[in-house]
C-alpha atoms as a PDB file:
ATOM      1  CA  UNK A   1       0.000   0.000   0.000  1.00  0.00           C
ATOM      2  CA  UNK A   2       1.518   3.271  -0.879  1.00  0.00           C
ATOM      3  CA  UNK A   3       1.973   5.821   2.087  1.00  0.00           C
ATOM      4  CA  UNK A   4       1.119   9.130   1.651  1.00  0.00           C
ATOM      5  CA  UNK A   5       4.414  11.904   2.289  1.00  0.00           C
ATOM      6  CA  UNK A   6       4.156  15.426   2.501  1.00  0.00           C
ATOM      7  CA  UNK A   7       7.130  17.776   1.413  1.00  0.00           C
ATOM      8  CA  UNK A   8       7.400  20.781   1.859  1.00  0.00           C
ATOM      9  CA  UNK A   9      10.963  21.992   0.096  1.00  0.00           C
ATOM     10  CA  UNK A  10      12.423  24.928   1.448  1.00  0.00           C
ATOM     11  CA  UNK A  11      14.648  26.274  -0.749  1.00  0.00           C
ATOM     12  CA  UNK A  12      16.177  29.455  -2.808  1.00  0.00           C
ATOM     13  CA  UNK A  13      16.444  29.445  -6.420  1.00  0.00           C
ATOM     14  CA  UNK A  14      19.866  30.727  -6.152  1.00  0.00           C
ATOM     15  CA  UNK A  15      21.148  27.860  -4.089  1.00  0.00           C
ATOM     16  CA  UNK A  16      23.098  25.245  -5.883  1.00  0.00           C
ATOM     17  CA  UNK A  17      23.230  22.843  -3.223  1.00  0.00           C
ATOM     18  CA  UNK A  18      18.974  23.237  -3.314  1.00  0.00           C
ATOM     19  CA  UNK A  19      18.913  21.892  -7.239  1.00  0.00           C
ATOM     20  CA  UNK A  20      21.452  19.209  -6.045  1.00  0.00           C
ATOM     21  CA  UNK A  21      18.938  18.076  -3.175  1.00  0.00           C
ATOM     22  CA  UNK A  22      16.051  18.152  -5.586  1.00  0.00           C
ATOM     23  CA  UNK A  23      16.900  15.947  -8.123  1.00  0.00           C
ATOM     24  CA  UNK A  24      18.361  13.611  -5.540  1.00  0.00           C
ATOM     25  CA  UNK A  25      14.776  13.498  -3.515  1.00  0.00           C
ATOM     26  CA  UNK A  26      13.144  13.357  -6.886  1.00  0.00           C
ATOM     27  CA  UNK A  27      15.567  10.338  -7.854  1.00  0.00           C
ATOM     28  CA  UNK A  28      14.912   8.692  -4.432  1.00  0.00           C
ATOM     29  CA  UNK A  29      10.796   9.315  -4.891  1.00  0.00           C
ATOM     30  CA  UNK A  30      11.260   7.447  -8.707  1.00  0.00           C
ATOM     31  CA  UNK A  31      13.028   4.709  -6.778  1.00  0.00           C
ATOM     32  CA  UNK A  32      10.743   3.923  -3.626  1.00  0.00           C
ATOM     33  CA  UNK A  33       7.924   4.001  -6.769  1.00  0.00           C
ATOM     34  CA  UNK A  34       4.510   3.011  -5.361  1.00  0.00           C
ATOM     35  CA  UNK A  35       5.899   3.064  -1.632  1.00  0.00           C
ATOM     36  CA  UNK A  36       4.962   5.930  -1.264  1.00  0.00           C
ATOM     37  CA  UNK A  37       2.526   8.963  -2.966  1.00  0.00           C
ATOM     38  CA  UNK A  38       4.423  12.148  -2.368  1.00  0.00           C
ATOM     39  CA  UNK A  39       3.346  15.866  -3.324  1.00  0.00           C
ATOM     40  CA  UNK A  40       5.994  18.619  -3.128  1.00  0.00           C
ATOM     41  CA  UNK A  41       5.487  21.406  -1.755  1.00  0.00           C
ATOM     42  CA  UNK A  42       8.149  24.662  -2.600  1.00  0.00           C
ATOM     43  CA  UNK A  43       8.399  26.875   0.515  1.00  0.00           C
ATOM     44  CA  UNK A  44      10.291  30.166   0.052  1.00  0.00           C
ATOM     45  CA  UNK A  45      13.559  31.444   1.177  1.00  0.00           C
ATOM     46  CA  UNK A  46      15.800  34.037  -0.005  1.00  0.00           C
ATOM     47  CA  UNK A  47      19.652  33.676   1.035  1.00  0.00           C
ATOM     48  CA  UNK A  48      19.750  37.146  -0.229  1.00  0.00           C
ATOM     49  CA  UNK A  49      16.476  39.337   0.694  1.00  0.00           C
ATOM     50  CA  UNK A  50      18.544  42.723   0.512  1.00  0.00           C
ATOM     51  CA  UNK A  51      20.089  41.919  -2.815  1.00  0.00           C
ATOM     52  CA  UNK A  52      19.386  44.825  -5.315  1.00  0.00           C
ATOM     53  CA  UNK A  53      18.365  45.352  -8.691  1.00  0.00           C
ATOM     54  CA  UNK A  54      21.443  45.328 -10.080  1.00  0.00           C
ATOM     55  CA  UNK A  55      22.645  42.037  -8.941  1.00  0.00           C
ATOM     56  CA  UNK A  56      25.843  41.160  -7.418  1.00  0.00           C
ATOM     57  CA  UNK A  57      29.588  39.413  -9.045  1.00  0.00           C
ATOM     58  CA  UNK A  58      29.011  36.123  -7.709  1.00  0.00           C
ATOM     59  CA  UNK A  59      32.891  35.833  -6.224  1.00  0.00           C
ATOM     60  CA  UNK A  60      32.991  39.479  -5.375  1.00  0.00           C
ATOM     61  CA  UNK A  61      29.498  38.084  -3.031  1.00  0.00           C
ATOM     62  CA  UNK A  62      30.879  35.153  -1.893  1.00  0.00           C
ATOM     63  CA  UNK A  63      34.562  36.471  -0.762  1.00  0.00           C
ATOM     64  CA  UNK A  64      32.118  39.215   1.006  1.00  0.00           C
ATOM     65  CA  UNK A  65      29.890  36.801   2.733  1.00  0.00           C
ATOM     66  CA  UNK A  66      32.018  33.740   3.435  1.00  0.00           C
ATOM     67  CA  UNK A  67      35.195  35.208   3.134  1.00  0.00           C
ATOM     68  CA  UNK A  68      36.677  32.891   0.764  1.00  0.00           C
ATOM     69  CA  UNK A  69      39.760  32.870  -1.443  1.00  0.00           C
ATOM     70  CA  UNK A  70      39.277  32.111  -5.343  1.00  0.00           C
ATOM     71  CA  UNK A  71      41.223  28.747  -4.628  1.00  0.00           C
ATOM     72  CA  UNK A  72      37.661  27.844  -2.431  1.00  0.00           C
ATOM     73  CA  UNK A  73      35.525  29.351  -4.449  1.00  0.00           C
ATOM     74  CA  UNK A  74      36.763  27.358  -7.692  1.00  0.00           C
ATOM     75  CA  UNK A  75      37.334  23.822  -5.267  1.00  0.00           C
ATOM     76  CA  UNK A  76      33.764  24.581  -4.102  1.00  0.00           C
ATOM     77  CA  UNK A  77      32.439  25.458  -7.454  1.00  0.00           C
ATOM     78  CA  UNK A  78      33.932  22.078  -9.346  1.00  0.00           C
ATOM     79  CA  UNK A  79      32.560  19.662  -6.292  1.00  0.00           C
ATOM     80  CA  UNK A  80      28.911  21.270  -7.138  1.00  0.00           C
ATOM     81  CA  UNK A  81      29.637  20.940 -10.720  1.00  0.00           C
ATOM     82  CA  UNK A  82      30.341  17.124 -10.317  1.00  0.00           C
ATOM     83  CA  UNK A  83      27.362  16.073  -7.559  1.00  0.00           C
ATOM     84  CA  UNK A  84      24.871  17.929 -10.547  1.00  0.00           C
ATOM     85  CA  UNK A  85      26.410  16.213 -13.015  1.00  0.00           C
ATOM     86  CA  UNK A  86      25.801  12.727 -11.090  1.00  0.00           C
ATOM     87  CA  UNK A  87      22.154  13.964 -11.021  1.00  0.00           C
ATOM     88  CA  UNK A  88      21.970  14.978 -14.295  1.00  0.00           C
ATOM     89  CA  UNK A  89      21.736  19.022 -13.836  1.00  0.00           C
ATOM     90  CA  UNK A  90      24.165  20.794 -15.653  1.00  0.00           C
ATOM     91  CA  UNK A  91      26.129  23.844 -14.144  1.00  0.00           C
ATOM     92  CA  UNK A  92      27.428  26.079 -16.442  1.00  0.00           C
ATOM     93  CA  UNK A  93      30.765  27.546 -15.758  1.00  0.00           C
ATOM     94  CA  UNK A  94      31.277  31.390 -16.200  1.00  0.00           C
ATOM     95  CA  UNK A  95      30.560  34.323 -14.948  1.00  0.00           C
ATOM     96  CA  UNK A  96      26.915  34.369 -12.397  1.00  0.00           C
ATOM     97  CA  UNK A  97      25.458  37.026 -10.676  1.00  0.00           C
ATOM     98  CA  UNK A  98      23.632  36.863  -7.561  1.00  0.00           C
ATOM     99  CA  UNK A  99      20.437  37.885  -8.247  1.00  0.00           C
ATOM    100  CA  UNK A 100      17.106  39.340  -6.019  1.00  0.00           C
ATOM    101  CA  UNK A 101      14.599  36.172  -5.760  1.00  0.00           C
ATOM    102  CA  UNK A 102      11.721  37.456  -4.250  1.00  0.00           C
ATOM    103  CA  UNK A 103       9.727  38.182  -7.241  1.00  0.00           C
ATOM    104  CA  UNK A 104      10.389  34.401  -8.085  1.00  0.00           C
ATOM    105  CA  UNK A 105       8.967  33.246  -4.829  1.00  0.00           C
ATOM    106  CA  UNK A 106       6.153  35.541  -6.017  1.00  0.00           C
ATOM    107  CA  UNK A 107       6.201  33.575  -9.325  1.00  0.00           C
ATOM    108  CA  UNK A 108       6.368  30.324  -7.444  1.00  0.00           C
ATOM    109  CA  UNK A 109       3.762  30.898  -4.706  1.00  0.00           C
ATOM    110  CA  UNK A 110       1.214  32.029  -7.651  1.00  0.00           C
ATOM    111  CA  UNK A 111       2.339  28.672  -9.523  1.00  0.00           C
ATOM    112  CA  UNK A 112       1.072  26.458  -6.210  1.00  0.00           C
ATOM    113  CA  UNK A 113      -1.916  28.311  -5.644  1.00  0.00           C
ATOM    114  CA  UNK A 114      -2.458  27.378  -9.655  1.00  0.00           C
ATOM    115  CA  UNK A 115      -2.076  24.111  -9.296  1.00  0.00           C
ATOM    116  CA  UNK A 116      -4.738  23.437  -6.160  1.00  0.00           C
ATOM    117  CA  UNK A 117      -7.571  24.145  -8.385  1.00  0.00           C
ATOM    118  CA  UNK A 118      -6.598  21.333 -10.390  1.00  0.00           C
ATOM    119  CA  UNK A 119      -8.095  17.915  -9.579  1.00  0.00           C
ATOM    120  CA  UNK A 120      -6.175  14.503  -9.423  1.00  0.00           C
ATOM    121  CA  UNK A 121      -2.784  13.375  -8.347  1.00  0.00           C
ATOM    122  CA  UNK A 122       0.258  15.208  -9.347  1.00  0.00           C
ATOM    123  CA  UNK A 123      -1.377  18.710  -9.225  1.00  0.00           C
ATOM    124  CA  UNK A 124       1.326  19.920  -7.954  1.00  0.00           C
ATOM    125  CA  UNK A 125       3.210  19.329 -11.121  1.00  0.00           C
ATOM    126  CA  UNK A 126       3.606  22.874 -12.374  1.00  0.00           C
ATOM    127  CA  UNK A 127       4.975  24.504  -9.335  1.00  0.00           C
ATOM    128  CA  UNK A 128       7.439  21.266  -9.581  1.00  0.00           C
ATOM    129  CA  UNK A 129       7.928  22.489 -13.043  1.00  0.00           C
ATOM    130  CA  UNK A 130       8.770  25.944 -12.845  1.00  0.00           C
ATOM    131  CA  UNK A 131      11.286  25.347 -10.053  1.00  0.00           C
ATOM    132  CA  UNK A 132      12.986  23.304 -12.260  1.00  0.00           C
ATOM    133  CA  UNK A 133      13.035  25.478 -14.885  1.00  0.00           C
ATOM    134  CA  UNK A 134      14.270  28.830 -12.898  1.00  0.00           C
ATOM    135  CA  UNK A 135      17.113  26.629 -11.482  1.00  0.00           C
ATOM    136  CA  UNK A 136      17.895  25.803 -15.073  1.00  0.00           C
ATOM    137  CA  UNK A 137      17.645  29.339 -15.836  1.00  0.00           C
ATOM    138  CA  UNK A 138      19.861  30.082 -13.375  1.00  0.00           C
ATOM    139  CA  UNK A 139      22.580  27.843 -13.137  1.00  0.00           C
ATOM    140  CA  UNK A 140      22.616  26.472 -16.789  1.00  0.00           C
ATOM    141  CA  UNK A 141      21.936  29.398 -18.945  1.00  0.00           C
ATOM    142  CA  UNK A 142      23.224  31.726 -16.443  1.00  0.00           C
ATOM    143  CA  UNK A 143      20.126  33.855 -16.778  1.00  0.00           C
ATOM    144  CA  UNK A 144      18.577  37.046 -15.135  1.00  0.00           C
ATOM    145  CA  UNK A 145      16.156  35.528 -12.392  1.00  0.00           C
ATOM    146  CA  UNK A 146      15.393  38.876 -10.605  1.00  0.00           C
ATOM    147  CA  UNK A 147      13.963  40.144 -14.468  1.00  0.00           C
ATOM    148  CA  UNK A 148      10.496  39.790 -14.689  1.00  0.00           C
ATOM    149  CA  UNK A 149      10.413  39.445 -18.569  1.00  0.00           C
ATOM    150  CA  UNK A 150      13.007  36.033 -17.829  1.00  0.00           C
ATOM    151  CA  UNK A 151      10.286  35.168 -15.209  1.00  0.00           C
ATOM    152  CA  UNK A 152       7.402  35.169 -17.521  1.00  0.00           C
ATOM    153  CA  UNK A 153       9.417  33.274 -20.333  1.00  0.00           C
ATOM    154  CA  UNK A 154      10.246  30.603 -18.000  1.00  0.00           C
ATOM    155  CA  UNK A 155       6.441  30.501 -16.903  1.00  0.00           C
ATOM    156  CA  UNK A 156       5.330  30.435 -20.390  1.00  0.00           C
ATOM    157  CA  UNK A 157       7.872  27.214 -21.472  1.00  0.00           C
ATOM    158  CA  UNK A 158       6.138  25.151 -18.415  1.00  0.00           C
ATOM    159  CA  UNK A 159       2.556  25.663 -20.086  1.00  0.00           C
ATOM    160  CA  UNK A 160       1.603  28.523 -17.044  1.00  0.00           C
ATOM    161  CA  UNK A 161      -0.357  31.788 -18.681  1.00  0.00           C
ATOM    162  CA  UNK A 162       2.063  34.135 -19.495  1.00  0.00           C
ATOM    163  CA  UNK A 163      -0.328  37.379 -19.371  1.00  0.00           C
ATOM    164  CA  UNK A 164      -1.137  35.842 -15.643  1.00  0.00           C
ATOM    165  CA  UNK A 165       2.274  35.636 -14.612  1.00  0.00           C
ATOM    166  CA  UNK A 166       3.156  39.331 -16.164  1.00  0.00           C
ATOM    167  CA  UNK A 167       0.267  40.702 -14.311  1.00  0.00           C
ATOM    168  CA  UNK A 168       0.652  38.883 -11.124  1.00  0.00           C
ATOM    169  CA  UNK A 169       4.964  40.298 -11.538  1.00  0.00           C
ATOM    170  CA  UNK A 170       3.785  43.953 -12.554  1.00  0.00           C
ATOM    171  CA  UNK A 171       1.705  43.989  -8.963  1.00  0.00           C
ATOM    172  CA  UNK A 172       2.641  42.933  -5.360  1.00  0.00           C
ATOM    173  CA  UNK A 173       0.451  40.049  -5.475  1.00  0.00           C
ATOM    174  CA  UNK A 174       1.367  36.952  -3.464  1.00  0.00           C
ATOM    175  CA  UNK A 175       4.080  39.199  -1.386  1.00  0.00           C
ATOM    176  CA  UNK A 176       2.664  39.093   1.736  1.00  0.00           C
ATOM    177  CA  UNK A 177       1.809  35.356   1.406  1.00  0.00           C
ATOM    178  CA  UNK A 178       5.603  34.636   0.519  1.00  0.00           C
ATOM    179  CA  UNK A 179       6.945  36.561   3.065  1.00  0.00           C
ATOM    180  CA  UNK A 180       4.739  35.274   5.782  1.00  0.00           C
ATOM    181  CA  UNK A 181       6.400  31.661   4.649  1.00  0.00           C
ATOM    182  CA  UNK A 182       9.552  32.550   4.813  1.00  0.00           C
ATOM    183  CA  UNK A 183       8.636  33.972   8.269  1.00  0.00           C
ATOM    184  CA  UNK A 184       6.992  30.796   9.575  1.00  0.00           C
ATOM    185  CA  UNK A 185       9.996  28.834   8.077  1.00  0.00           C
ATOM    186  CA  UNK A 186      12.395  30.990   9.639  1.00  0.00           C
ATOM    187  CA  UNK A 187      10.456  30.914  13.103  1.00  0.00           C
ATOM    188  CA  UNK A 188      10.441  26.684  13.425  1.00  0.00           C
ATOM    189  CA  UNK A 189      14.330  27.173  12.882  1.00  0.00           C
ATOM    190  CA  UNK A 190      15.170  26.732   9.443  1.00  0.00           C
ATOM    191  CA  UNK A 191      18.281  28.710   8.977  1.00  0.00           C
ATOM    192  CA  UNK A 192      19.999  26.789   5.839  1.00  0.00           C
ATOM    193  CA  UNK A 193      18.689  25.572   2.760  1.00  0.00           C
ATOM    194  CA  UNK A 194      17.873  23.054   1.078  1.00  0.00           C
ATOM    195  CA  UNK A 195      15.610  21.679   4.447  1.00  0.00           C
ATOM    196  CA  UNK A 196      13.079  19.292   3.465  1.00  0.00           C
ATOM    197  CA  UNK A 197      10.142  18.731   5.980  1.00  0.00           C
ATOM    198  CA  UNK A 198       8.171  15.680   6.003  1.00  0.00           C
ATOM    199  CA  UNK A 199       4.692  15.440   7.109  1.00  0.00           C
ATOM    200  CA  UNK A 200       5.356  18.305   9.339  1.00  0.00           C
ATOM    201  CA  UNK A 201       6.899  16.502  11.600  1.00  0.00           C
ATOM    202  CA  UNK A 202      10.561  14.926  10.019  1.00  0.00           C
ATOM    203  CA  UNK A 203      13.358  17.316   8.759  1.00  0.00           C
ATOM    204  CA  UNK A 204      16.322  16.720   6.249  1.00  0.00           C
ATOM    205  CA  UNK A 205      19.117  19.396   5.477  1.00  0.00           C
ATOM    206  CA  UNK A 206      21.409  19.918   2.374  1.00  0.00           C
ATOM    207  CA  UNK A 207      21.815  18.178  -0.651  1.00  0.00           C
ATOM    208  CA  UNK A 208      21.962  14.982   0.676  1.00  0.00           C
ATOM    209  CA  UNK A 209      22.617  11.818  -1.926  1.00  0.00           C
ATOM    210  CA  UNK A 210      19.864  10.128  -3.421  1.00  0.00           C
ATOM    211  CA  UNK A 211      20.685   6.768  -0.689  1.00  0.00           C
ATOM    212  CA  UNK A 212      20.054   9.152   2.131  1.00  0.00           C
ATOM    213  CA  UNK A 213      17.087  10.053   0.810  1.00  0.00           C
ATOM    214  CA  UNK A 214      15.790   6.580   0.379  1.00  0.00           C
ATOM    215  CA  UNK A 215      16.626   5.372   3.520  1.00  0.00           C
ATOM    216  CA  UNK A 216      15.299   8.465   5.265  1.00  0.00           C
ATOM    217  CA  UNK A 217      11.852   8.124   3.749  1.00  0.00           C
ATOM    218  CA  UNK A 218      11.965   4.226   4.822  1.00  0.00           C
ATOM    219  CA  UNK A 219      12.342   5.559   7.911  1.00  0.00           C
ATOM    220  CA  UNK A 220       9.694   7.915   8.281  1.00  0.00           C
ATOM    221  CA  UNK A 221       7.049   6.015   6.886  1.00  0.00           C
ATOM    222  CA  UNK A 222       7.932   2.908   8.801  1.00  0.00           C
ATOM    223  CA  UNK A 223       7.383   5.258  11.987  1.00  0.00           C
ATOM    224  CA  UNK A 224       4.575   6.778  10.986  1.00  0.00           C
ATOM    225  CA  UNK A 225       2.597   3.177   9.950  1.00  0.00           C
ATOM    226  CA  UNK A 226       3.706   1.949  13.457  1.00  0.00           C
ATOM    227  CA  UNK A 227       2.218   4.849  14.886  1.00  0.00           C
ATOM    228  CA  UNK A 228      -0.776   4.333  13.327  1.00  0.00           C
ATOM    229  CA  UNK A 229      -0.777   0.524  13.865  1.00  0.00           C
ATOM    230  CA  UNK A 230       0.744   0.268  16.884  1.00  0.00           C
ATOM    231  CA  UNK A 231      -0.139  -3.799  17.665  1.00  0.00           C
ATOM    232  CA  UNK A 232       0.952  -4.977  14.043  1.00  0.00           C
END
């Protein structure tokens, strides 16, 4: 009998390790098949909220943040490079910028709220979609994220309504709603990204490899089914 598993996926679009933790869960859901039913469910987080317009070198950022040489920036760089490539995600090398992301929560959020009016299993797809397609954006074709024009492309290519997403950009819809989750998030402790919650109650950090993944879910739902019948 397939469990049911809740997701919710706390993440920023500019966060490599939060691609490399999502196609590892999604690799781990295609391999524990009918075990269980999951739905994700993308929860927003900027790394950056004060970010401007104009966008940020990503080294210049990172030396200013971390305080990291170029020797660890590159080392750090490559080992991403090589745990998406494992997964099948492709970073492109070059020069990034660090972009603003709220207006892609926005984007996101809007995307989710989509989706619940459709019936059936899997109607979470699009927000799945478009998450995957801004980190592709991002890390593959090294685009703009913060530009809403990029943002309505990228909407358009996953089969969302691109007048809907340029009027829902143009306003401050969704804004309170996304920063209210990343409040909430922020307030039961999450302080890194990725952080993947399970049925509200179970809570996995970083980009973890697709075995961990497995064998956490295992875990949970063997917990929860003993919970629920506790004499078997």
């Amino acid at each position: 009998m397939s469990t049911a598993l809740k997701i919710d996926f706390i993440s920023d679009v500019s966060c490599p390790w939060c691609i490399v933790g999502l196609r590892a869960l999604d690799q781990a859901l295609q391999h524990l098949g009918d075990e269980v039913q999951a739905h994700i469910h993308f929860q927003p987080f900027e790394l950056n909220p004060q970010m401007g317009p104009e966008g940020q070198d990503i080294f210049e950022h990172i030396a200013e943040k971390y305080g990291s040489t170029r020797e660890q920036f590159q080392a750090n760089a490559e080992n991403i490079r090589q745990r998406g490539a494992e997964l099948g995600f492709v970073f492109t090398p070059g020069e990034r910028r660090i972009y603003n992301t709220f207006d892609a929560h926005r984007l996101l959020h809007w995307a989710q709220v989509e989706g619940a009016g459709l019936a059936g299993a899997g109607s979470d797809g699009k927000q799945h979609a478009l998450k995957e397609a801004l980190f592709t954006a991002y890390f593959s074709q090294l685009a703009d994220v913060s530009s809403h024009s990029v943002l309505a492309d990228i909407a358009q290519k996953v089969g969302l309504d691109r007048t809907r997403a340029e009027a829902v950009l143009a306003s401050g819809e969704y804004a309170q709603a996304v920063r209210e989750l990343e409040q909430l998030w922020v307030s039961r402790g999450v302080s890194s990204v990725p952080t993947m919650v399970f049925n509200d109650q179970y809570a996995v950090s970083g980009g973890q490899p697709v075995d961990v993944f497995v064998s956490a879910i295992r875990q949970i739902i063997g917990e929860q089914s003993s919970v629920v019948n506790p004499d078997e």
